[in-house]
N, C-alpha and C. Protein backbone atom coordinates (compact mmCIF):
# COMPACT_ATOMS: atom_id res chain seq x y z
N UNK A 1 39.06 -76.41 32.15
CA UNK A 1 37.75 -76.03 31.63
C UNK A 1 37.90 -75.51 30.20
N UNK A 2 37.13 -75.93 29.36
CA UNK A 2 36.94 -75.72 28.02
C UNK A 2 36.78 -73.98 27.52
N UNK A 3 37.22 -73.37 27.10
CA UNK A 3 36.69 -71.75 26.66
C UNK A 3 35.36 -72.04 25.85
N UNK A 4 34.65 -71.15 26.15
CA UNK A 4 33.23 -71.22 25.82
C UNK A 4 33.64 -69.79 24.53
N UNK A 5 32.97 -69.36 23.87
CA UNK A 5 32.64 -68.67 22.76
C UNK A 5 31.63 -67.95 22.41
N UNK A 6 31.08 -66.91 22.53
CA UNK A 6 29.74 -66.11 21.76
C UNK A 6 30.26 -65.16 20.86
N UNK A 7 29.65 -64.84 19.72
CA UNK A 7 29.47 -64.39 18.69
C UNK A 7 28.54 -63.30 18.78
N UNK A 8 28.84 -61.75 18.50
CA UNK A 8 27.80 -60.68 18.73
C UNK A 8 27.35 -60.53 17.18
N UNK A 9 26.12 -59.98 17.31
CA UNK A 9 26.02 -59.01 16.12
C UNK A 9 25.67 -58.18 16.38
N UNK A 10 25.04 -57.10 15.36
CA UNK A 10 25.08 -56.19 15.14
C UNK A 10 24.13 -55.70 16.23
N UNK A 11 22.59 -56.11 15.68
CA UNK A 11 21.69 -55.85 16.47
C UNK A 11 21.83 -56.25 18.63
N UNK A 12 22.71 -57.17 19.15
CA UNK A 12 22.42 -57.46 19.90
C UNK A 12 23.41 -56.20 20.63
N UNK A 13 24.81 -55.98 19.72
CA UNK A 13 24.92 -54.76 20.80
C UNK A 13 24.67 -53.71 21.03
N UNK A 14 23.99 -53.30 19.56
CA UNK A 14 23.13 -51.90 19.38
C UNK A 14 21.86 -51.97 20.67
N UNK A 15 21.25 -52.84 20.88
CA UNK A 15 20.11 -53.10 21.82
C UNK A 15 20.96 -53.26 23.23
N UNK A 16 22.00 -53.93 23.12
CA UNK A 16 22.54 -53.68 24.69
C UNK A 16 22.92 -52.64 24.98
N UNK A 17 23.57 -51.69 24.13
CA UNK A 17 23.67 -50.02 24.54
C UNK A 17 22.46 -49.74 24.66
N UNK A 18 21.53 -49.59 23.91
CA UNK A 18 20.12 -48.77 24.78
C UNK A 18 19.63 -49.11 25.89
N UNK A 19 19.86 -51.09 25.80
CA UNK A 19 19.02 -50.76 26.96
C UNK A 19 20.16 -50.96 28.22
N UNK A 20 21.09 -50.07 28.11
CA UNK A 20 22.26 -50.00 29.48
C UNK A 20 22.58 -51.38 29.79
N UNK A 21 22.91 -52.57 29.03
CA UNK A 21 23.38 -53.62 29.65
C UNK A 21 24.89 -53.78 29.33
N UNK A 22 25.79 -53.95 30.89
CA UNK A 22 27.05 -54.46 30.71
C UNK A 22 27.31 -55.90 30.04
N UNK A 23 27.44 -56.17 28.54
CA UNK A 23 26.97 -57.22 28.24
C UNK A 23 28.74 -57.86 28.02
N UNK A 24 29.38 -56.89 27.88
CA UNK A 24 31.44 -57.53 27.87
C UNK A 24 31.07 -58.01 29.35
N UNK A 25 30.53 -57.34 30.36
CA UNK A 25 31.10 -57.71 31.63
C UNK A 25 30.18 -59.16 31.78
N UNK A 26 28.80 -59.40 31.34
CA UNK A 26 28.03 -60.47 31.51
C UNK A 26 28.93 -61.66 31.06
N UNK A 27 29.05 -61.89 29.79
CA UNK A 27 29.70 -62.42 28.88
C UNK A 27 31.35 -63.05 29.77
N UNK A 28 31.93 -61.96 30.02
CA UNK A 28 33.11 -62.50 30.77
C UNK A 28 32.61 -62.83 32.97
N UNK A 29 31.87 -62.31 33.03
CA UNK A 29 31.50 -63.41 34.31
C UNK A 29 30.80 -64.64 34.36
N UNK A 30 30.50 -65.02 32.76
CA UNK A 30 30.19 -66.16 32.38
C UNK A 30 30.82 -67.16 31.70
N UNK A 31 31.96 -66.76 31.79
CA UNK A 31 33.01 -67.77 31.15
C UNK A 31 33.04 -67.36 29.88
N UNK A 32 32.56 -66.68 28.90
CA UNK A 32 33.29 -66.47 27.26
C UNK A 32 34.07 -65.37 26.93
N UNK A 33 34.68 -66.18 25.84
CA UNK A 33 35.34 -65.44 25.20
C UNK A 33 34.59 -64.71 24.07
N UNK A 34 34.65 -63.41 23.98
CA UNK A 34 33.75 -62.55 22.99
C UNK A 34 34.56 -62.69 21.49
N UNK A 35 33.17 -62.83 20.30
CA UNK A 35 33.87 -62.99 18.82
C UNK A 35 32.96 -62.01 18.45
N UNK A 36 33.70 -60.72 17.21
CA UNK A 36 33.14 -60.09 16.68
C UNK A 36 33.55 -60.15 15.40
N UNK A 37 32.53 -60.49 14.37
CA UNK A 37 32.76 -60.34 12.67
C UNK A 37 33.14 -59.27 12.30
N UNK A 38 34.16 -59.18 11.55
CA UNK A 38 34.93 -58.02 11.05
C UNK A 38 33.27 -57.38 9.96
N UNK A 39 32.28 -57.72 10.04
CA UNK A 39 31.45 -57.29 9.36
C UNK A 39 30.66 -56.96 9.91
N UNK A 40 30.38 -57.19 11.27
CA UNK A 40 29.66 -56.58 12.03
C UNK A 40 30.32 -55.19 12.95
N UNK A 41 31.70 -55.31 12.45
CA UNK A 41 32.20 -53.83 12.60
C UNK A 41 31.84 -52.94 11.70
N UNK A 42 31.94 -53.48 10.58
CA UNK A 42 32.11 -52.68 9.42
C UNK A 42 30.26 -52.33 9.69
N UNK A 43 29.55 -53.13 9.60
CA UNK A 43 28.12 -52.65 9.65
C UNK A 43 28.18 -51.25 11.08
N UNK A 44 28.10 -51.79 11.92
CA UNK A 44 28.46 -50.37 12.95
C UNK A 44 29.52 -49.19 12.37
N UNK A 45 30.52 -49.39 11.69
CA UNK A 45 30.83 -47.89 11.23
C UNK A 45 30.39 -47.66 10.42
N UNK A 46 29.47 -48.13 9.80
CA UNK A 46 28.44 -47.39 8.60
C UNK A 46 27.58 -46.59 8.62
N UNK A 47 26.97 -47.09 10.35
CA UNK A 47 25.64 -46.59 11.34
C UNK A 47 26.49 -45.64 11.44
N UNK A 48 27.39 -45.57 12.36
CA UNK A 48 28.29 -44.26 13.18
C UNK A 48 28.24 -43.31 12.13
N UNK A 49 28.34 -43.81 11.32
CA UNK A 49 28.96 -42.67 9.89
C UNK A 49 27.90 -41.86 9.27
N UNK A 50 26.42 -42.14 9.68
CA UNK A 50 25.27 -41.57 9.12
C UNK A 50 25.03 -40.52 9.85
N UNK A 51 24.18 -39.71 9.25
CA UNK A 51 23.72 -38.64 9.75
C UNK A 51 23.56 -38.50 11.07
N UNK A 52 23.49 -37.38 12.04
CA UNK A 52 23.10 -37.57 13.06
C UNK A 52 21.86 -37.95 13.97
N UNK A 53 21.99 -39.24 14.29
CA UNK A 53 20.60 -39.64 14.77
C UNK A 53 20.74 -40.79 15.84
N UNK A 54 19.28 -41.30 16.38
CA UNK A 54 19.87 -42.00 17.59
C UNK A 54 20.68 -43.64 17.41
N UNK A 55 20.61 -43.83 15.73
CA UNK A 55 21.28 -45.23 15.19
C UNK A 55 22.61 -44.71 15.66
N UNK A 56 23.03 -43.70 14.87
CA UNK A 56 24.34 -43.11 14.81
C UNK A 56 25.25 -42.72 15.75
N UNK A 57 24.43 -42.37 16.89
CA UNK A 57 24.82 -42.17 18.34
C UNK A 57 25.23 -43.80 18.97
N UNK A 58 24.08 -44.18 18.63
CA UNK A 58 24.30 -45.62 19.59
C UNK A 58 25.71 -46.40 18.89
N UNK A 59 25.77 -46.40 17.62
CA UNK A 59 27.09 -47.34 16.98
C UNK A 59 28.17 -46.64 17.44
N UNK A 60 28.49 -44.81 17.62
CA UNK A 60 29.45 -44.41 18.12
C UNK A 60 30.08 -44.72 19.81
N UNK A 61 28.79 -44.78 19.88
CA UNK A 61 28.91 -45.30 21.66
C UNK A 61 29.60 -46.85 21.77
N UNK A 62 29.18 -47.56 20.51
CA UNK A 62 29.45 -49.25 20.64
C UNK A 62 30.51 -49.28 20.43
N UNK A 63 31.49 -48.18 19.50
CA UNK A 63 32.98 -48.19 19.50
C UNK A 63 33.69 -47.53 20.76
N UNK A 64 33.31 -46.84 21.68
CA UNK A 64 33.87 -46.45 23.05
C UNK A 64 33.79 -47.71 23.69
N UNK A 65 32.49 -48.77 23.48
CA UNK A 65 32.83 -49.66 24.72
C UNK A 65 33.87 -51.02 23.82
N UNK A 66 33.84 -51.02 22.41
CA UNK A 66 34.67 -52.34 21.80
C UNK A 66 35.75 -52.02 22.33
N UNK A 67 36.30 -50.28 22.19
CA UNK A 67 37.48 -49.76 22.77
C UNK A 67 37.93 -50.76 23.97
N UNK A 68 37.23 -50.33 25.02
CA UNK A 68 37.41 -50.90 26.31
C UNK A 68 37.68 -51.88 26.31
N UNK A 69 37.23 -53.31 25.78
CA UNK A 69 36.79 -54.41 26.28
C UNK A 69 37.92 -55.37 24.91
N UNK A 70 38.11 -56.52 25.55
CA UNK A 70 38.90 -57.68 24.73
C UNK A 70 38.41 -58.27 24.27
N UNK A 71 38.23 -58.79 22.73
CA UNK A 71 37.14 -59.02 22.05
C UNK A 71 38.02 -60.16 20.61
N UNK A 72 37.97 -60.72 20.31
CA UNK A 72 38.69 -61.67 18.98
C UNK A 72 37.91 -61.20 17.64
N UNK A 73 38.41 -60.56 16.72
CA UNK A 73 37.91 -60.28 15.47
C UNK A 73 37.84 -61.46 14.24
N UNK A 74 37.07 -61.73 14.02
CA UNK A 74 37.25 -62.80 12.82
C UNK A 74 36.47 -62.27 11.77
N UNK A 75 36.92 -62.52 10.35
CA UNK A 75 36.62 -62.54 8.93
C UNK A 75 35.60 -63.46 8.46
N UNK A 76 34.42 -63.39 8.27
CA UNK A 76 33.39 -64.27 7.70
C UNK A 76 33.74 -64.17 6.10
N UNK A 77 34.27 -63.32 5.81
CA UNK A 77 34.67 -63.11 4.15
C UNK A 77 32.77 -63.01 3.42
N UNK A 78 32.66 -61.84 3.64
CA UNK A 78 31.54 -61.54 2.46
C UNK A 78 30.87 -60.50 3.07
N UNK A 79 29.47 -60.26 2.41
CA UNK A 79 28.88 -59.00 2.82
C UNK A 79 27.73 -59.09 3.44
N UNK A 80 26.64 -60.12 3.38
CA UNK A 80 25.34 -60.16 4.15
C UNK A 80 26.19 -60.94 5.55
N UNK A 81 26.03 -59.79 6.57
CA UNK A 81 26.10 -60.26 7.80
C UNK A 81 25.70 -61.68 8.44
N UNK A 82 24.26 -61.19 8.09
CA UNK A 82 23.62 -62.24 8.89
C UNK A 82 23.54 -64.06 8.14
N UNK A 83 23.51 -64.29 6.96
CA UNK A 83 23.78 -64.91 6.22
C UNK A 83 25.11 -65.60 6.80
N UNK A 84 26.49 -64.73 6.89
CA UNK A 84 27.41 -65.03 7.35
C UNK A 84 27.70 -65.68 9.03
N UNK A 85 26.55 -65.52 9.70
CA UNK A 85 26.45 -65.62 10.72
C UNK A 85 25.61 -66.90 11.00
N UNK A 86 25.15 -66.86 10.70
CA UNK A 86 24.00 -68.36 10.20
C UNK A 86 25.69 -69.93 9.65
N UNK A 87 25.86 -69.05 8.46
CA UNK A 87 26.81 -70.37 8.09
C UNK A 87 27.87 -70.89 9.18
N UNK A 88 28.43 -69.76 9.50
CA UNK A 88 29.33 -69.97 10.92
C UNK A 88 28.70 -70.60 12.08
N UNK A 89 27.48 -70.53 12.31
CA UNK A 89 27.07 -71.07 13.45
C UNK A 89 27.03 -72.46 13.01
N UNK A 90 26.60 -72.91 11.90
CA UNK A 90 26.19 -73.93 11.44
C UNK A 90 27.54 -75.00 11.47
N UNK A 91 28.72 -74.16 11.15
CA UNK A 91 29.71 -75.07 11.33
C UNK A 91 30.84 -75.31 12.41
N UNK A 92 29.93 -74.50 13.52
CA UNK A 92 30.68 -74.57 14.68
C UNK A 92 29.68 -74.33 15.86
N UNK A 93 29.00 -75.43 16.02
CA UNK A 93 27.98 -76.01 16.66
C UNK A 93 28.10 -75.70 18.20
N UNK A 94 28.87 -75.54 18.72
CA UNK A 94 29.21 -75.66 20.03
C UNK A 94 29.30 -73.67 20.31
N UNK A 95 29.44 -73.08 19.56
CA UNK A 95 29.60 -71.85 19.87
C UNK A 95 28.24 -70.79 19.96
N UNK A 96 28.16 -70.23 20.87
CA UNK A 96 26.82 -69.33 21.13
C UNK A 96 26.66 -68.26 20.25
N UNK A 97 25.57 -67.85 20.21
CA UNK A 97 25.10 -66.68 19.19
C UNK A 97 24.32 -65.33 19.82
N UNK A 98 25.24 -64.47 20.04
CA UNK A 98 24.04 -63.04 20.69
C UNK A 98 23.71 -62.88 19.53
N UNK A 99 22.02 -62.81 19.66
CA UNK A 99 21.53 -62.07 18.34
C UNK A 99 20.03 -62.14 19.29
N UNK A 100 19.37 -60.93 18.37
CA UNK A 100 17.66 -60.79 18.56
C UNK A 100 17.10 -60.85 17.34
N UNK A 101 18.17 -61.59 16.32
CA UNK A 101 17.20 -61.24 14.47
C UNK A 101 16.50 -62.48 14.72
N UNK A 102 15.41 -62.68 15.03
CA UNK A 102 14.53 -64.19 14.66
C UNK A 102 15.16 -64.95 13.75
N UNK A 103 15.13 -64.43 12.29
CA UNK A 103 15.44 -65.23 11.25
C UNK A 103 16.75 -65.66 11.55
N UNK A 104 17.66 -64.85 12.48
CA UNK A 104 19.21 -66.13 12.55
C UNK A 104 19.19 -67.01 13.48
N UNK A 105 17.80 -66.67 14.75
CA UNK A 105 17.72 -67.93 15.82
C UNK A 105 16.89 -69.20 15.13
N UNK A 106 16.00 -68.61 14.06
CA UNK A 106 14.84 -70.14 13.43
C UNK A 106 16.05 -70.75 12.72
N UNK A 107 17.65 -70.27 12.03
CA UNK A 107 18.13 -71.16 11.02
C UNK A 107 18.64 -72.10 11.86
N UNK A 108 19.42 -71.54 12.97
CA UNK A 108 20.12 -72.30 13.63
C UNK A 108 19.80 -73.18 14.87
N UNK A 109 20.72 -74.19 15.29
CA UNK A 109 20.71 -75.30 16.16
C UNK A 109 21.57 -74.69 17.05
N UNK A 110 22.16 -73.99 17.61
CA UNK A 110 23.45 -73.69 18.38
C UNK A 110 22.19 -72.50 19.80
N UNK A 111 23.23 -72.78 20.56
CA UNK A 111 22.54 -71.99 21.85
C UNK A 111 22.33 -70.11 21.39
N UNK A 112 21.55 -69.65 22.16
CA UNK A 112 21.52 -68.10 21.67
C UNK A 112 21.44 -67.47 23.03
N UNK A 113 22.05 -66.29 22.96
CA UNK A 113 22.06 -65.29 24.18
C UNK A 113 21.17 -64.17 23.23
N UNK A 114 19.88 -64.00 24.69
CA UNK A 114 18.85 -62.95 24.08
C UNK A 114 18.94 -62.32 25.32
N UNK A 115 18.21 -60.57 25.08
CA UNK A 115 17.66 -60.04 25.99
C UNK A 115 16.18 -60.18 26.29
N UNK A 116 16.24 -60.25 27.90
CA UNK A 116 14.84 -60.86 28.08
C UNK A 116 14.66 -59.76 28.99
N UNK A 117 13.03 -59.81 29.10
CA UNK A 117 12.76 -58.22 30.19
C UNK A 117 13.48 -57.16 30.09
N UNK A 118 14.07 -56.42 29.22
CA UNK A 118 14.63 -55.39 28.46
C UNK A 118 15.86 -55.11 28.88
N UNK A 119 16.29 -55.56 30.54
CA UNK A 119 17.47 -55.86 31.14
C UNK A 119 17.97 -57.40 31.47
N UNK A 120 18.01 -57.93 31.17
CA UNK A 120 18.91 -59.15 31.42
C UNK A 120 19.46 -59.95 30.07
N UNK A 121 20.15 -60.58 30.68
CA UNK A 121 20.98 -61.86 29.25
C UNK A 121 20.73 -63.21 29.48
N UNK A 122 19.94 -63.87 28.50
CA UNK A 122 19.77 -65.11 28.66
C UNK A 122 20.18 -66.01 27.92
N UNK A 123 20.92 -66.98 27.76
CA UNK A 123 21.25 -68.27 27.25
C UNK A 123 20.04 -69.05 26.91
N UNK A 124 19.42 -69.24 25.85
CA UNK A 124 18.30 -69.84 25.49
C UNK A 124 18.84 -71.00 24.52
């Protein structure tokens, strides 16, 4: 069987911590392998790093669970995340995209994992 692939960003795991979804454990009872942009780290320790508030809480929390969980880091090389995330999808067609930013599901052709009904994960 082929390894399957999803790609997080920023927003999709900030929204899976609030809304309590095991989304490493979804993700791996679904066959993928988890990819995180070394820029979508860097965007979460930026959050963590702000004042105290509930952004700041939630990105600190997202590094207790990256802790936990086995995850592949890759380099998009640059600074607009999402931009970076768009081109990558674009050239690797076959690989899934967690995201809830509209503007990176209208650029792209590639499958997307959304939250639907504020608890679940869907492959759309």
């Amino acid at each position: 069987m082929k390894k399957r692939f999803a790609l997080l960003d920023t927003n999709f795991i900030l929204t899976s911590i609030k809304q309590k979804i095991d989304f490493f454990e979804w993700f791996k009872l679904n066959g993928f392998c988890v990819i995180i942009p070394r820029e979508i780290i860097n965007e979460l320790k930026m959050l963590r790093d702000r004042k105290k508030n509930l952004l700041a809480l939630e990105a600190k929390f997202a590094f207790k669970i990256l802790k936990k969980n086995k995850f592949k880091v890759i380099d998009l090389e640059g600074d607009n995340a999402d931009k970076l995330i768009v081109k990558y999808a674009k050239q690797h067609p076959d690989i899934i995209i967690a995201t809830l930013d509209k503007e990176i599901k209208d650029k792209i052709k590639n499958k997307i994992v959304t939250i639907r009904q504020g608890k679940m994960l869907e492959i759309q």
